[in-house]
Protein backbone atom coordinates (compact mmCIF):
# COMPACT_ATOMS: atom_id res chain seq x y z
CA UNK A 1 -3.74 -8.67 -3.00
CA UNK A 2 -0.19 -6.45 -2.74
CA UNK A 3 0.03 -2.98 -4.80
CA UNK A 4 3.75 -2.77 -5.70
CA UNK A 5 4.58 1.16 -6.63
CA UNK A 6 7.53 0.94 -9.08
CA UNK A 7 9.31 4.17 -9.06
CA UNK A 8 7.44 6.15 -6.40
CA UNK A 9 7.70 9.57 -6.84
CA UNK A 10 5.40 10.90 -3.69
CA UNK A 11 4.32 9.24 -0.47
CA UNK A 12 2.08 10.68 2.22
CA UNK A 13 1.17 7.92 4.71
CA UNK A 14 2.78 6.43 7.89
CA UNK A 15 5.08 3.93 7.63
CA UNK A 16 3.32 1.23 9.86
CA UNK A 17 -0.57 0.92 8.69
CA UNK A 18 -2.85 -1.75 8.27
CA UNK A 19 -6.30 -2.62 6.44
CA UNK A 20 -6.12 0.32 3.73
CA UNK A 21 -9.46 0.91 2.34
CA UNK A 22 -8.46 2.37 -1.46
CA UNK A 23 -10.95 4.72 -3.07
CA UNK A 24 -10.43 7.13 -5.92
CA UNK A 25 -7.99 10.32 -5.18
CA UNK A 26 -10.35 13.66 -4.76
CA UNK A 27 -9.31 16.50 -7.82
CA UNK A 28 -8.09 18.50 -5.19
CA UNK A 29 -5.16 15.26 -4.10
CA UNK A 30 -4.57 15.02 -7.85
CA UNK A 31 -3.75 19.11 -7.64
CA UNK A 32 -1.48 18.88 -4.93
CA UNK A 33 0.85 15.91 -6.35
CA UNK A 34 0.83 17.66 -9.77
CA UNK A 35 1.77 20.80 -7.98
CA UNK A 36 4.35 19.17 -6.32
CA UNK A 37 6.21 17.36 -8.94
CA UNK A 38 5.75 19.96 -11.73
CA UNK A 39 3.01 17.41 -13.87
CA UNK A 40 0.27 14.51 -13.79
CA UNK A 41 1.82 11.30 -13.19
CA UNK A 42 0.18 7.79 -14.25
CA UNK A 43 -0.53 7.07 -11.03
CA UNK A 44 -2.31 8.53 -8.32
CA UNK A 45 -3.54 5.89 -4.74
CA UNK A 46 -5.73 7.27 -2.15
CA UNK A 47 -6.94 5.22 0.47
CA UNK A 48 -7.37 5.64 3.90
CA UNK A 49 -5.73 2.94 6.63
CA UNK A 50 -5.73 2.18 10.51
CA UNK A 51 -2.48 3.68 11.76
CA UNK A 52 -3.30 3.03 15.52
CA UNK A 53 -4.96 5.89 16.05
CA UNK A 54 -8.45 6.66 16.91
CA UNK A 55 -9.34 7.56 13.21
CA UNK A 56 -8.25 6.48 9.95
CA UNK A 57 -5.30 8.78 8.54
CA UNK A 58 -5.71 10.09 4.82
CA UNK A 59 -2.82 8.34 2.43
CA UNK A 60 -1.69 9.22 -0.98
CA UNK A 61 0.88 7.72 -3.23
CA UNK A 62 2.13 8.92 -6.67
CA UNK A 63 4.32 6.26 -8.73
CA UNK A 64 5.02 5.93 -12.61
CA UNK A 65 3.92 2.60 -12.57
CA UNK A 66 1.31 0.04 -10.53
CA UNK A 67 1.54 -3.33 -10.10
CA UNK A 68 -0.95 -5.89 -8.22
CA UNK A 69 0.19 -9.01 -7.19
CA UNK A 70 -2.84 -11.21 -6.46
CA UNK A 71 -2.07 -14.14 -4.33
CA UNK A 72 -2.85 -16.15 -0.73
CA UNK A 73 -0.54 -14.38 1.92
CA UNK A 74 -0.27 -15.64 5.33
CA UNK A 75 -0.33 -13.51 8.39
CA UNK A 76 0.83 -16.73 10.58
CA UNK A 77 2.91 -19.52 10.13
CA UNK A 78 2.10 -22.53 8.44
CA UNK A 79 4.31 -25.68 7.85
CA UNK A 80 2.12 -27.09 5.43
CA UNK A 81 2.26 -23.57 3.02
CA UNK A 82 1.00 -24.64 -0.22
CA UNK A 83 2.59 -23.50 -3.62
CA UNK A 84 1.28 -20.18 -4.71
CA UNK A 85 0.89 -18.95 -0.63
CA UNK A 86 3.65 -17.03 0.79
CA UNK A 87 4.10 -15.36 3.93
CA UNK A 88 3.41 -11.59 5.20
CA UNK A 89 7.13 -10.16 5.97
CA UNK A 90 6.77 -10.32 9.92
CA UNK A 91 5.91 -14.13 9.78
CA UNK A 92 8.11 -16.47 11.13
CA UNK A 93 8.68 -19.45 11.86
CA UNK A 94 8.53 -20.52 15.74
CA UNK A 95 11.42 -20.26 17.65
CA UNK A 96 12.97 -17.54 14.76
């Protein structure tokens, strides 16, 4: 599954992280993006993600819109990459 944030208004993570667990954003995240911007928006992620630290770091993003793209994405290369599979963005083909 890929969350794509069309017009992201707010953005409070890293920007390296891996294995995001998403849960609902706490009333008091909600306050501080409304704050912040001057109003609710329609959406509001929390989650919180391995950054390569010891703990998990906090993330929030704010966006007007949400989209989830649910399909088979490869970490590692594959020649034989059936259709509806695509690769993660750092996979490459050997040699490349």
């Amino acid at each position: 599954m890929e969350l794509v944030f069309d017009d992201p208004v707010f953005v409070s993570c890293p920007s390296s992280f891996q294995d995001p667990m998403f849960r609902a954003p706490s009333r008091d995240e909600l306050l501080k993006v409304a704050r912040r911007l001057g109003g609710e928006l329609t959406v509001v992620v929390a989650f919180e993600a391995d950054a390569g630290g010891q703990e998990p770091v906090s993330c929030l993003i704010a966006a007007e819109r949400l989209e989830i793209v649910q399909e088979t994405v490869l970490r590692y290369w594959r020649e034989d990459a059936a259709p509806g599979q695509r690769f993660a963005p750092r996979v490459r083909p050997p040699g490349r």
